[in-house]
Protein backbone atom coordinates (compact mmCIF):
# COMPACT_ATOMS: atom_id res chain seq x y z
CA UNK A 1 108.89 134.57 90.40
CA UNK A 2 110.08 136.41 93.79
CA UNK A 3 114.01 136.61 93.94
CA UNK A 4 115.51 137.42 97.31
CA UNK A 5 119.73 137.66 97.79
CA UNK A 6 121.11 137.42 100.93
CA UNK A 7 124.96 137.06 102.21
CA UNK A 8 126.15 133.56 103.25
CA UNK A 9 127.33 133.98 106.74
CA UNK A 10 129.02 129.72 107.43
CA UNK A 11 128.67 126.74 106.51
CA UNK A 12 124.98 126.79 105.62
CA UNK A 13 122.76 127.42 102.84
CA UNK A 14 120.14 130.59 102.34
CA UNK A 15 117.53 131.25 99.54
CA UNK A 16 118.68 133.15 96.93
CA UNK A 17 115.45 133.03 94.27
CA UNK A 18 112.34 132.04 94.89
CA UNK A 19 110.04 130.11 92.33
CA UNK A 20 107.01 129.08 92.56
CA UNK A 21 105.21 126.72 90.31
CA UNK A 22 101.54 125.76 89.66
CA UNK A 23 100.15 121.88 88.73
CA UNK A 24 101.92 120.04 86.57
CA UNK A 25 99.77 119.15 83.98
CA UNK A 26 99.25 115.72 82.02
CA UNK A 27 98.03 114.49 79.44
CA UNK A 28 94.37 114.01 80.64
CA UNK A 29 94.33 117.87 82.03
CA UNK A 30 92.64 120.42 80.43
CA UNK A 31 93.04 123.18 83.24
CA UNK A 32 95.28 123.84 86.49
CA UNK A 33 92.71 122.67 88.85
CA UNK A 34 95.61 123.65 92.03
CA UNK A 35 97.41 127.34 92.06
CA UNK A 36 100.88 128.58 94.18
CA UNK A 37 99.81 131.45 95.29
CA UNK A 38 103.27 132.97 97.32
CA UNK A 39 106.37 131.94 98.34
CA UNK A 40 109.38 132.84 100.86
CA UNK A 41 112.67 130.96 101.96
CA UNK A 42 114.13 132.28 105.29
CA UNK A 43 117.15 130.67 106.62
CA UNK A 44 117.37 131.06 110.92
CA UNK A 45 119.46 133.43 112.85
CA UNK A 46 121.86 132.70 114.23
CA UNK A 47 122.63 130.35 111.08
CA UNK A 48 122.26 126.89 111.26
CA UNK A 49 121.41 125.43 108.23
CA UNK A 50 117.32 125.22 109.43
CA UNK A 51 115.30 127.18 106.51
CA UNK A 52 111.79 128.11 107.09
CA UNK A 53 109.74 127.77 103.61
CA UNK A 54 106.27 129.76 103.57
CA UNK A 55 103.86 128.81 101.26
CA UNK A 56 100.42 129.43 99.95
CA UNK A 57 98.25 127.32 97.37
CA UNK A 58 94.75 127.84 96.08
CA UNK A 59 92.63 124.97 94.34
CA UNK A 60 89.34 124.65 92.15
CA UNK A 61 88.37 121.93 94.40
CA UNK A 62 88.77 123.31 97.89
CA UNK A 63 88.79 119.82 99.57
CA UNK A 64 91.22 118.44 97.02
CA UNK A 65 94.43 117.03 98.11
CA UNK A 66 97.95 118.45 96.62
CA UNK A 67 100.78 116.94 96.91
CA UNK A 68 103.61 119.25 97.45
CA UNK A 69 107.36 118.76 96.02
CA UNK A 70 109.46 120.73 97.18
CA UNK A 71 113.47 121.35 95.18
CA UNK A 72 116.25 123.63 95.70
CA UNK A 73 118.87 124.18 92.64
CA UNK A 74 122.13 126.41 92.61
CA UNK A 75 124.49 126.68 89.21
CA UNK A 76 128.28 125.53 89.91
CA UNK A 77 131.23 127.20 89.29
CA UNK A 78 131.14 125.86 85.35
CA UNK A 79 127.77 126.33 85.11
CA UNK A 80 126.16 123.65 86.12
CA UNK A 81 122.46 123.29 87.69
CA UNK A 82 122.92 120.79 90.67
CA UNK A 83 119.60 119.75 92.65
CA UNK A 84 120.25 119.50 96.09
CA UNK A 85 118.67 117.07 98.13
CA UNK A 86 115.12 118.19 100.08
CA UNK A 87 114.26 115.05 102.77
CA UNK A 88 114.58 116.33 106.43
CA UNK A 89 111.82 118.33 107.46
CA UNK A 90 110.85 119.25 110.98
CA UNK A 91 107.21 119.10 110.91
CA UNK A 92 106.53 116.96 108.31
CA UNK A 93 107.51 113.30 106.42
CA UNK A 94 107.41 113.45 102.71
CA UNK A 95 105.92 112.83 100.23
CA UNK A 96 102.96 115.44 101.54
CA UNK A 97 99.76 115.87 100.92
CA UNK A 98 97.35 118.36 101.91
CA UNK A 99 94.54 120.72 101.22
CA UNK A 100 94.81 124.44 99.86
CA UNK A 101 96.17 127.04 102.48
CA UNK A 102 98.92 128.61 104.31
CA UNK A 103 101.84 126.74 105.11
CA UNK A 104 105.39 127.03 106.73
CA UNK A 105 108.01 124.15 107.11
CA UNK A 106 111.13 123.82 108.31
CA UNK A 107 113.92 122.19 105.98
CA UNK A 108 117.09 120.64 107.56
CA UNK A 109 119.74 121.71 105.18
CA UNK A 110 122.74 120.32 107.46
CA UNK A 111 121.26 117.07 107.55
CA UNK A 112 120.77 116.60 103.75
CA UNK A 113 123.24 118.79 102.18
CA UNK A 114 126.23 118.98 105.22
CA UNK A 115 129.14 120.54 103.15
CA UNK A 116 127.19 122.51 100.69
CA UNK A 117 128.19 126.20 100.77
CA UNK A 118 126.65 128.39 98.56
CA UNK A 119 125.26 131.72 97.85
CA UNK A 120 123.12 131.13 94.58
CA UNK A 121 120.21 128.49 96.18
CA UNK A 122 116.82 128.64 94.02
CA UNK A 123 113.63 126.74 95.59
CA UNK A 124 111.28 125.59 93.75
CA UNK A 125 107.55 124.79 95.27
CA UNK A 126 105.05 122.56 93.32
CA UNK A 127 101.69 121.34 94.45
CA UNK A 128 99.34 118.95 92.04
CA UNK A 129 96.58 117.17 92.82
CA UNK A 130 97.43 113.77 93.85
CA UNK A 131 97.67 111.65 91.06
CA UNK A 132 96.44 107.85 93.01
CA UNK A 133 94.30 107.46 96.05
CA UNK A 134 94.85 104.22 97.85
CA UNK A 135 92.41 102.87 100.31
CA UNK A 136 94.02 99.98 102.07
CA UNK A 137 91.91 97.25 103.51
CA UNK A 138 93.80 94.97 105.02
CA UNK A 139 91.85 95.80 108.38
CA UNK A 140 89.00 93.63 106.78
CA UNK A 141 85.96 93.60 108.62
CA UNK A 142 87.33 95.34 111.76
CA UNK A 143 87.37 98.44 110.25
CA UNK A 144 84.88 100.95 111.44
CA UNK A 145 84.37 105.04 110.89
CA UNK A 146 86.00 105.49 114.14
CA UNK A 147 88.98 103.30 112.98
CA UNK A 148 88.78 103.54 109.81
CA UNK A 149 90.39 102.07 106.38
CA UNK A 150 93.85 104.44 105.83
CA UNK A 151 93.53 106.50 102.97
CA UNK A 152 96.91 107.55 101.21
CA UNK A 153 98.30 109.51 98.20
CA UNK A 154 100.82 108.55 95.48
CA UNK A 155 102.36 111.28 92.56
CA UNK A 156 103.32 108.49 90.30
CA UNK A 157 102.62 104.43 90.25
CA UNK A 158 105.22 102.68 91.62
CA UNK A 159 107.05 101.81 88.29
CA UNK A 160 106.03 104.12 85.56
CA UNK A 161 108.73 101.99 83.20
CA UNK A 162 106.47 98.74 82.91
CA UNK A 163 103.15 97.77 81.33
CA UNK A 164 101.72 96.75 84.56
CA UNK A 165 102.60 100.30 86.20
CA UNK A 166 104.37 98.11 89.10
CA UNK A 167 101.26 97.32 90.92
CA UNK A 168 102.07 94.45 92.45
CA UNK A 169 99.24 91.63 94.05
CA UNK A 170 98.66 93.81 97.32
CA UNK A 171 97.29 96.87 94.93
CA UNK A 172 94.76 93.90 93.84
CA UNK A 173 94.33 92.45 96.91
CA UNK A 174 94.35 94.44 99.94
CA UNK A 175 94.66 97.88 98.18
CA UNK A 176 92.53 99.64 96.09
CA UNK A 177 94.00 101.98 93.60
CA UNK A 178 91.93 105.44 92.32
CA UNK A 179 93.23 107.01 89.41
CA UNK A 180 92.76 110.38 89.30
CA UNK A 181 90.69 112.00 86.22
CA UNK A 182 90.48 115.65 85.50
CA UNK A 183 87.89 117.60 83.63
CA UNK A 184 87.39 117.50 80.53
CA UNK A 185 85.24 117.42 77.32
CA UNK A 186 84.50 114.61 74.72
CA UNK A 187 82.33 113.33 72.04
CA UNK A 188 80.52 110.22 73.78
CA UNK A 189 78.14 107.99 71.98
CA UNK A 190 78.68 106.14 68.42
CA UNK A 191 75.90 107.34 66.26
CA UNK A 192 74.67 104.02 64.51
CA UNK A 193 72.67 100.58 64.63
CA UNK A 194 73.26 98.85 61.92
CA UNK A 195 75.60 95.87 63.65
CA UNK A 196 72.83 94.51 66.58
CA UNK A 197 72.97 96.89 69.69
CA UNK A 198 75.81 99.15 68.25
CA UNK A 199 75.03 102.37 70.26
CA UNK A 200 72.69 104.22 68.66
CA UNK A 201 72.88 106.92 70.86
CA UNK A 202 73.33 110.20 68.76
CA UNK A 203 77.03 111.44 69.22
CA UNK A 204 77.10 114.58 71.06
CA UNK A 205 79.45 116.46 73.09
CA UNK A 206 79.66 116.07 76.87
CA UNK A 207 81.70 118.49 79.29
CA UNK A 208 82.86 116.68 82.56
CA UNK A 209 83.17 119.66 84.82
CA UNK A 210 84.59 118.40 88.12
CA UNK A 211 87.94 115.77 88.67
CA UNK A 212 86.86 112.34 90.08
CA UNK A 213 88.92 109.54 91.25
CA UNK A 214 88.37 106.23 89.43
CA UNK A 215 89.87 102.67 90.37
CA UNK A 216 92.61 101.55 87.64
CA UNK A 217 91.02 97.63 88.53
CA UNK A 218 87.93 96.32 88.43
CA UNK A 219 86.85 95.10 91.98
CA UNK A 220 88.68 92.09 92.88
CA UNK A 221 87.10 89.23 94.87
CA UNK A 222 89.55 89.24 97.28
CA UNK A 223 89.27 93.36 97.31
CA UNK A 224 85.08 92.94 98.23
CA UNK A 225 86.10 89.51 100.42
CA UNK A 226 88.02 92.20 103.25
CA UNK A 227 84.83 94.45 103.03
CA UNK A 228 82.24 91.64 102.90
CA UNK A 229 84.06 88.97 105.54
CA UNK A 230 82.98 86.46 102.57
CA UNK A 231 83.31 86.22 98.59
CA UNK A 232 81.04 88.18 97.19
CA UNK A 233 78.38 88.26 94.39
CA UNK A 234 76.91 84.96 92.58
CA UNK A 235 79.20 82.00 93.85
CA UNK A 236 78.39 79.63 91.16
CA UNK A 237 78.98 81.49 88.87
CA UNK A 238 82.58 83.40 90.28
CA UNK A 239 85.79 81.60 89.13
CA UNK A 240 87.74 80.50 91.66
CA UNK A 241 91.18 79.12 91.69
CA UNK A 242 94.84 80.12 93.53
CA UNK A 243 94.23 82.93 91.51
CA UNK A 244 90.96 84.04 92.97
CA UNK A 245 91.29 86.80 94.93
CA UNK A 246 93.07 88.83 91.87
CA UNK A 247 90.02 88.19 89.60
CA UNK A 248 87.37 90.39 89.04
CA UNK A 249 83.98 90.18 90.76
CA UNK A 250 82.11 89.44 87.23
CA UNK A 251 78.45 88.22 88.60
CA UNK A 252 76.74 90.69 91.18
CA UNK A 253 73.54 92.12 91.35
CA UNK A 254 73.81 96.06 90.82
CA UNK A 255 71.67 96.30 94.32
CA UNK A 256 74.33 94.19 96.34
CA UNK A 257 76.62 96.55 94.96
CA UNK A 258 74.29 99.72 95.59
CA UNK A 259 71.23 98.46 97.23
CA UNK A 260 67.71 98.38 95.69
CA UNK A 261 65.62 100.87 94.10
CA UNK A 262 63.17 99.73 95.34
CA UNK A 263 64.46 99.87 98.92
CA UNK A 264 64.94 103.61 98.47
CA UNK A 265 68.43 104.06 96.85
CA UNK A 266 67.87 105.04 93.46
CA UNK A 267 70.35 106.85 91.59
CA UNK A 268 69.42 109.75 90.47
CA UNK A 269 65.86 110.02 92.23
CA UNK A 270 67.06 109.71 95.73
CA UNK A 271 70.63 111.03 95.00
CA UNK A 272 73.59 109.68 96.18
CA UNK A 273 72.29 107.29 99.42
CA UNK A 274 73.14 103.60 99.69
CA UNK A 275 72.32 100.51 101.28
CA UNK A 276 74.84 100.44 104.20
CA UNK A 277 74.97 96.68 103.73
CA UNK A 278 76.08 96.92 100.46
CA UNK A 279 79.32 96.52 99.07
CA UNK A 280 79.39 100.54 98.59
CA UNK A 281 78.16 100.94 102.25
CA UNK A 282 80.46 99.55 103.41
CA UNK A 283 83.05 100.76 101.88
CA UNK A 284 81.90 104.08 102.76
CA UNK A 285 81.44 103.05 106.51
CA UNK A 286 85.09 101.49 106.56
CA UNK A 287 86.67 104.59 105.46
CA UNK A 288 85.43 107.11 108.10
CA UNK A 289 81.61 107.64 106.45
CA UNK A 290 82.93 108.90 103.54
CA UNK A 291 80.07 109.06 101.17
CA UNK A 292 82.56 110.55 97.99
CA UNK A 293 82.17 106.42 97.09
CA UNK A 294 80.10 105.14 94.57
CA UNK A 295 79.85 103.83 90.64
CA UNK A 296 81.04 105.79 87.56
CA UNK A 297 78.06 107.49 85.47
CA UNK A 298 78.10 106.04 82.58
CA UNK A 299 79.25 109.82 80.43
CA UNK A 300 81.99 109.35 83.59
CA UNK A 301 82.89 105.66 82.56
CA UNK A 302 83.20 106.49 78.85
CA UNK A 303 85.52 109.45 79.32
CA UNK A 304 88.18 107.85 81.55
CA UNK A 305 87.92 104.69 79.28
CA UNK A 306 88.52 106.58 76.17
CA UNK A 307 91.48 108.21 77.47
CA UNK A 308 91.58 110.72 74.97
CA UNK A 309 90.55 107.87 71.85
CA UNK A 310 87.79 108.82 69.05
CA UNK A 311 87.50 105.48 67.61
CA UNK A 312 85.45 102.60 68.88
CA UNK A 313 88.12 100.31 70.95
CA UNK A 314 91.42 102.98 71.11
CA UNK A 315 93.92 103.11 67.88
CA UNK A 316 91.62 100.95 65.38
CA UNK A 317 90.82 103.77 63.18
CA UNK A 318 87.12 103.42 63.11
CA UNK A 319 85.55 106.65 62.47
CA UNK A 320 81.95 107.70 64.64
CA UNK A 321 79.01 106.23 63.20
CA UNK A 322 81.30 103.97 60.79
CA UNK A 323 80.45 99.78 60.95
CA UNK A 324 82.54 97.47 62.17
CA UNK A 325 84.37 94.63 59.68
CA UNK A 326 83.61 91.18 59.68
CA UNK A 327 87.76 90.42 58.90
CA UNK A 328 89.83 90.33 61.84
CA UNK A 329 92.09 92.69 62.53
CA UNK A 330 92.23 96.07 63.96
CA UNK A 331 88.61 97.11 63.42
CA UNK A 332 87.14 93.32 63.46
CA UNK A 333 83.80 93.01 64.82
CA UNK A 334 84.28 89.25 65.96
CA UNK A 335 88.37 89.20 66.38
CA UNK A 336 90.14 91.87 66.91
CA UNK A 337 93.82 92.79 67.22
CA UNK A 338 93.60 95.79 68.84
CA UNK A 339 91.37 94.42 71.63
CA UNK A 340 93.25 91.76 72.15
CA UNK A 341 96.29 93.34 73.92
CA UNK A 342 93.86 95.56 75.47
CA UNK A 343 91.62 93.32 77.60
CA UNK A 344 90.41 89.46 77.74
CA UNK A 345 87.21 88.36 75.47
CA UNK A 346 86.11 85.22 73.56
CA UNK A 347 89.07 84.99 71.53
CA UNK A 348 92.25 85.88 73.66
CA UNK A 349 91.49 83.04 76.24
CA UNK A 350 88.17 84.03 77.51
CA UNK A 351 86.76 80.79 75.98
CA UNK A 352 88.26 77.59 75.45
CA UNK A 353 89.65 76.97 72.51
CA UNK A 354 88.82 73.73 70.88
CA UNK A 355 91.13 73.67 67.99
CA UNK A 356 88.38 72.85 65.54
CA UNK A 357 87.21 75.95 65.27
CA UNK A 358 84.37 75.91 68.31
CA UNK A 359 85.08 77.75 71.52
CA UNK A 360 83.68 76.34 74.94
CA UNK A 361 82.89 77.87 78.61
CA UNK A 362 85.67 77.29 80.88
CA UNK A 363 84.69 75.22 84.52
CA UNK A 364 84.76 78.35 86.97
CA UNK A 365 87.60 76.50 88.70
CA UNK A 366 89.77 76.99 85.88
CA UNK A 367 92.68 79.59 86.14
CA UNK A 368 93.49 80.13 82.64
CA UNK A 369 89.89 80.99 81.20
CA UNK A 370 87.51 82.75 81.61
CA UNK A 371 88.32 86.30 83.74
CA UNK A 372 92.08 87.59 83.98
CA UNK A 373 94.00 88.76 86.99
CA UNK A 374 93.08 91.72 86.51
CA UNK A 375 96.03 94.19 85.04
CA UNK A 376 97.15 91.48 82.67
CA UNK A 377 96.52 93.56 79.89
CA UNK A 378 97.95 96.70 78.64
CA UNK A 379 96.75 100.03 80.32
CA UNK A 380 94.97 102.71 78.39
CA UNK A 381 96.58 106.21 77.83
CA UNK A 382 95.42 107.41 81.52
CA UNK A 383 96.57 104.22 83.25
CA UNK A 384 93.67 102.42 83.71
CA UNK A 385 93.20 98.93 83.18
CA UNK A 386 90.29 96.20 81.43
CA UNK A 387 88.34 99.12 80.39
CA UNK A 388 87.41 96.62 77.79
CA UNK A 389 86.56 93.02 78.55
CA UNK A 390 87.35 90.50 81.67
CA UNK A 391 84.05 91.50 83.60
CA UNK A 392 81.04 93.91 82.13
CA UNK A 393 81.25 97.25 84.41
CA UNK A 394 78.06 98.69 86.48
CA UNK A 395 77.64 102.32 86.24
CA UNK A 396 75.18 104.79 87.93
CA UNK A 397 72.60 105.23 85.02
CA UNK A 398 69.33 103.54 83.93
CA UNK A 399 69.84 102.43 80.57
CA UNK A 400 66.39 103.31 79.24
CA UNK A 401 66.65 106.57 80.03
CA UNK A 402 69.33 106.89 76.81
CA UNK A 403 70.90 111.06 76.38
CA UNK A 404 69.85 113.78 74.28
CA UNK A 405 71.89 115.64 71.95
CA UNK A 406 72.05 118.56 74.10
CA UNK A 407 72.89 116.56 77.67
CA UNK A 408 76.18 118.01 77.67
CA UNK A 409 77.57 118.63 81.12
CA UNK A 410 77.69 116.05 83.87
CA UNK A 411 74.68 113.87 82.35
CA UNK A 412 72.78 111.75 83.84
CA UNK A 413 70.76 108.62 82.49
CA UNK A 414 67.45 109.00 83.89
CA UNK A 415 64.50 106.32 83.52
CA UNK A 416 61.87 107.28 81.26
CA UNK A 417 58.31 107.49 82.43
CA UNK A 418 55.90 105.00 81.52
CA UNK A 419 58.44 101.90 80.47
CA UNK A 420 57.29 98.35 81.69
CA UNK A 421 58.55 98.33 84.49
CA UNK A 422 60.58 94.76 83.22
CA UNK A 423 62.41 96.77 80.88
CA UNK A 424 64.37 99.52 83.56
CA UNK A 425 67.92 98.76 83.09
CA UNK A 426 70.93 100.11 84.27
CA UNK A 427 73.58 100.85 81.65
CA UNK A 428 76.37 98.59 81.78
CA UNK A 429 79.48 99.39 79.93
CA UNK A 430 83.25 97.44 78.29
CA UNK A 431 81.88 93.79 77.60
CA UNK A 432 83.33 90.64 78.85
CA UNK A 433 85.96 87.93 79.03
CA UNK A 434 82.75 85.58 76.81
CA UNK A 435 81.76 88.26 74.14
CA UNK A 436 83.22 89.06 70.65
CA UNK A 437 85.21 92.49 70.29
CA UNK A 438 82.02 94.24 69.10
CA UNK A 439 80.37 93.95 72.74
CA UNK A 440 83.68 95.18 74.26
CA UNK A 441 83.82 98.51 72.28
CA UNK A 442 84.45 101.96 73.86
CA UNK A 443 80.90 102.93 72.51
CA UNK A 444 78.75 99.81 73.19
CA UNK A 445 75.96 99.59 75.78
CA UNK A 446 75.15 96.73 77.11
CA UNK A 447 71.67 95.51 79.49
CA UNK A 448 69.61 92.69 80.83
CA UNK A 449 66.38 91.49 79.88
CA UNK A 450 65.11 92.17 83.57
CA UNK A 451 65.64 94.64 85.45
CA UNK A 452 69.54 95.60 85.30
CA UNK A 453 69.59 95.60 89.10
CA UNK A 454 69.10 92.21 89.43
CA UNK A 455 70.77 90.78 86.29
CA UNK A 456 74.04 88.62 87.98
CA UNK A 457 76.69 89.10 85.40
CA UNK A 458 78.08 92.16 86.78
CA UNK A 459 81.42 93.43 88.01
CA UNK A 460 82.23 97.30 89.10
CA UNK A 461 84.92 99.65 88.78
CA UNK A 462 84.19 102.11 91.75
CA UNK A 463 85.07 105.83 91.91
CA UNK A 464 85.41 108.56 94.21
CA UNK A 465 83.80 112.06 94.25
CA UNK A 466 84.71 115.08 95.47
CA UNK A 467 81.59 116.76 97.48
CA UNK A 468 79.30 118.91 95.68
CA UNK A 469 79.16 122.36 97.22
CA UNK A 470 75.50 121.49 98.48
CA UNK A 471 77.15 119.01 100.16
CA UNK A 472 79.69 120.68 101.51
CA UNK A 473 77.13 123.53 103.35
């Protein structure tokens, strides 16, 4: 803390302490990624209410954006702390984001705070790392890298009060909304086989070093129809409906998402290059050639869906390596109460209900089966939505290629040698609107018998990376 006095000469305000703050962290943060670094208030001679406010800011992540709050507090005469208003700056139009460095603005006093007249100001300076990244596509297929998809930052959704955060259609539509997830570490994996294709994996402990951004939705239909110029994936097998362009896109190959290994963009052996006709290449291309797009890994997917959980689908109980019940309830392998506030499956409306007992596949033109508008269930702890069920979720990683106890940081799924070459699968991860509650755990991997790449019955919940520092030289 810096405190400065000065002597009130009119009708104007000047500093009198100066605080400065450093990210505000949530639950999901284990360590100040952004740091103030110094702080000054100087109010203009002659005095006229304008107050110039230096600041400097440091981050982990160089090219991360911070947004930056600004608040100015004096006590009253019975001891009150009043916040005075901070709106009208000269060079700038809150809310702001920007990258670490120097900075001075200009705050208009007069015009927010007229008849204030004090001597005992404190301002306050905050930068965090922006909390949402919104990509808005409403240019369609016009956009290019020279005219590019805007790209804007949000501190908080738009109504933190309700279940559905206050995204309304256009954030499932014409928006797409990246959470921001900060580094962390976790036990991934489950540890046992007994139920079918329980993971098996053994349970180890994996370190996610650097913050990502990660959409809160699936990809809608009508999200990949702006970037495609047509509805994409397998069209017989997409459900359509008035409320089609809020659904997920649940039956895509993993190359139209990606493009093909065998075309020379395979994750991890030819690193992070696309197909520029794919639904990631163009999303890339749309938004200035910004190659930070992509899918989750699959250590990446697990984390954000876990939220923070150690059982197998968030608040069951269910202890690592533990089985499943055959009851419904909480920690029911078939039904399950937990999941079903959580996401859509078999039993919540995913099938047709017969009434006798049986359970049916909806027509794809039917609105009330099969996927959900996506956000009709509740959020997990970091604000991200059908993590489990509504469409099975793409990542990066083969699923052959399985971890080892001791892949701890970042990991990577990488194919094993010598596998028939019918059996290299990309890991797939959360279940689907069809399955029972066991094939929508936090823990369970799911695959293809072909090759994962072409298997249809795929959605994608795409994230954002910041640039490695090879990248960046």
């Amino acid at each position: 803390m810096n405190t400065n006095k000065m002597l009130v000469m009119a009708m104007a305000v000047l500093p009198s302490t100066l605080l400065f703050a450093s990210v505000a962290n949530d639950a999901m943060t284990q360590d100040p990624q952004v740091q103030m670094t110094s702080l000054s208030a100087h109010q203009r001679y002659p005095w006229n209410g304008k107050v110039d406010i230096d600041f400097s800011f440091t981050s982990a992540i160089p090219e991360a954006f911070a947004f930056i709050q600004f608040k100015a507090t004096y006590v009253n005469k019975s001891g009150e702390t009043v916040e005075v208003p901070m709106k009208t700056f000269d060079q700038i139009t809150l809310p702001w984001c920007t990258n670490a460095g120097t900075y001075r603005v200009t705050w208009d006093s007069t015009a927010d705070a007229p008849n204030l007249f004090v001597t005992n100001l404190d301002y306050t300076v905050t930068a965090n790392m922006a909390k949402y990244m919104v990509v808005d596509l409403s240019k369609g297929t016009a956009a290019t890298a020279d005219d590019p998809y805007p790209i804007t930052y949000m501190e908080e959704c738009p109504d933190p009060t309700r279940d559905d955060g206050g995204w309304t259609d256009e954030y499932k539509t014409t928006k797409m909304v990246f959470r921001l997830v900060q580094p962390g570490t976790y036990n991934m994996a489950w540890g046992t086989d007994k139920f079918g294709s329980w993971n098996a994996t053994p349970v180890h402990s994996v370190t996610i070093t650097r913050p990502f951004y990660l959409a809160i939705f699936e990809c809608t239909q009508g999200q990949a129809k702006l970037l495609k110029g047509s509805y994409f994936g397998n069209q017989g097998y997409e459900f359509k409906g008035s409320n089609r362009d809020r659904r997920p896109v649940s039956s895509a190959k993993w190359s139209s998402w990606r493009g093909a290994s065998a075309d020379g963009y395979c994750w991890p052996n030819d690193g992070s290059k696309v197909n520029p006709a794919s639904l990631i290449g163009l999303l890339r291309t749309r938004t200035g050639n910004n190659e930070g797009f992509d899918m989750p890994t699959e250590a990446e997917w697990e984390y954000a869906a876990r939220a923070g959980d150690l059982d197998a689908w968030g608040g069951d109980g269910l202890k690592t390596s533990q089985n499943p019940s055959s009851d419904p309830g909480p920690q029911g392998m078939y039904t399950n109460s937990i999941l079903a506030v959580k996401g859509r499956y078999r039993f919540n409306g995913g099938l047709v209900d017969n009434g006798d007992g049986t359970y049916s596949s909806p027509l794809y033109d039917d609105e009330v089966h099969g996927t959900a508008v996506v956000g009709s269930y509740k959020p997990n702890a970091w604000g991200f939505y059908d993590m489990l069920g509504n469409a099975r979720e793409c990542t990066l990683d083969f699923r052959n290629g399985g971890f080892a106890a001791d892949d701890g940081i970042d990991p990577v799924g990488k194919l094993v040698e010598n596998r028939n070459a019918s059996r290299i699968l990309r890991a797939m991860r959360g279940g689907h609107y069809s399955e029972h509650a066991q094939k929508c755990a936090l823990p369970f991997r799911e695959f293809g018998d072909n090759s994962l790449e072409e298997y249809i019955i795929n959605g994608c919940r795409l994230a954002w990376r910041f640039p490695t520092p090879a990248q960046e030289e």
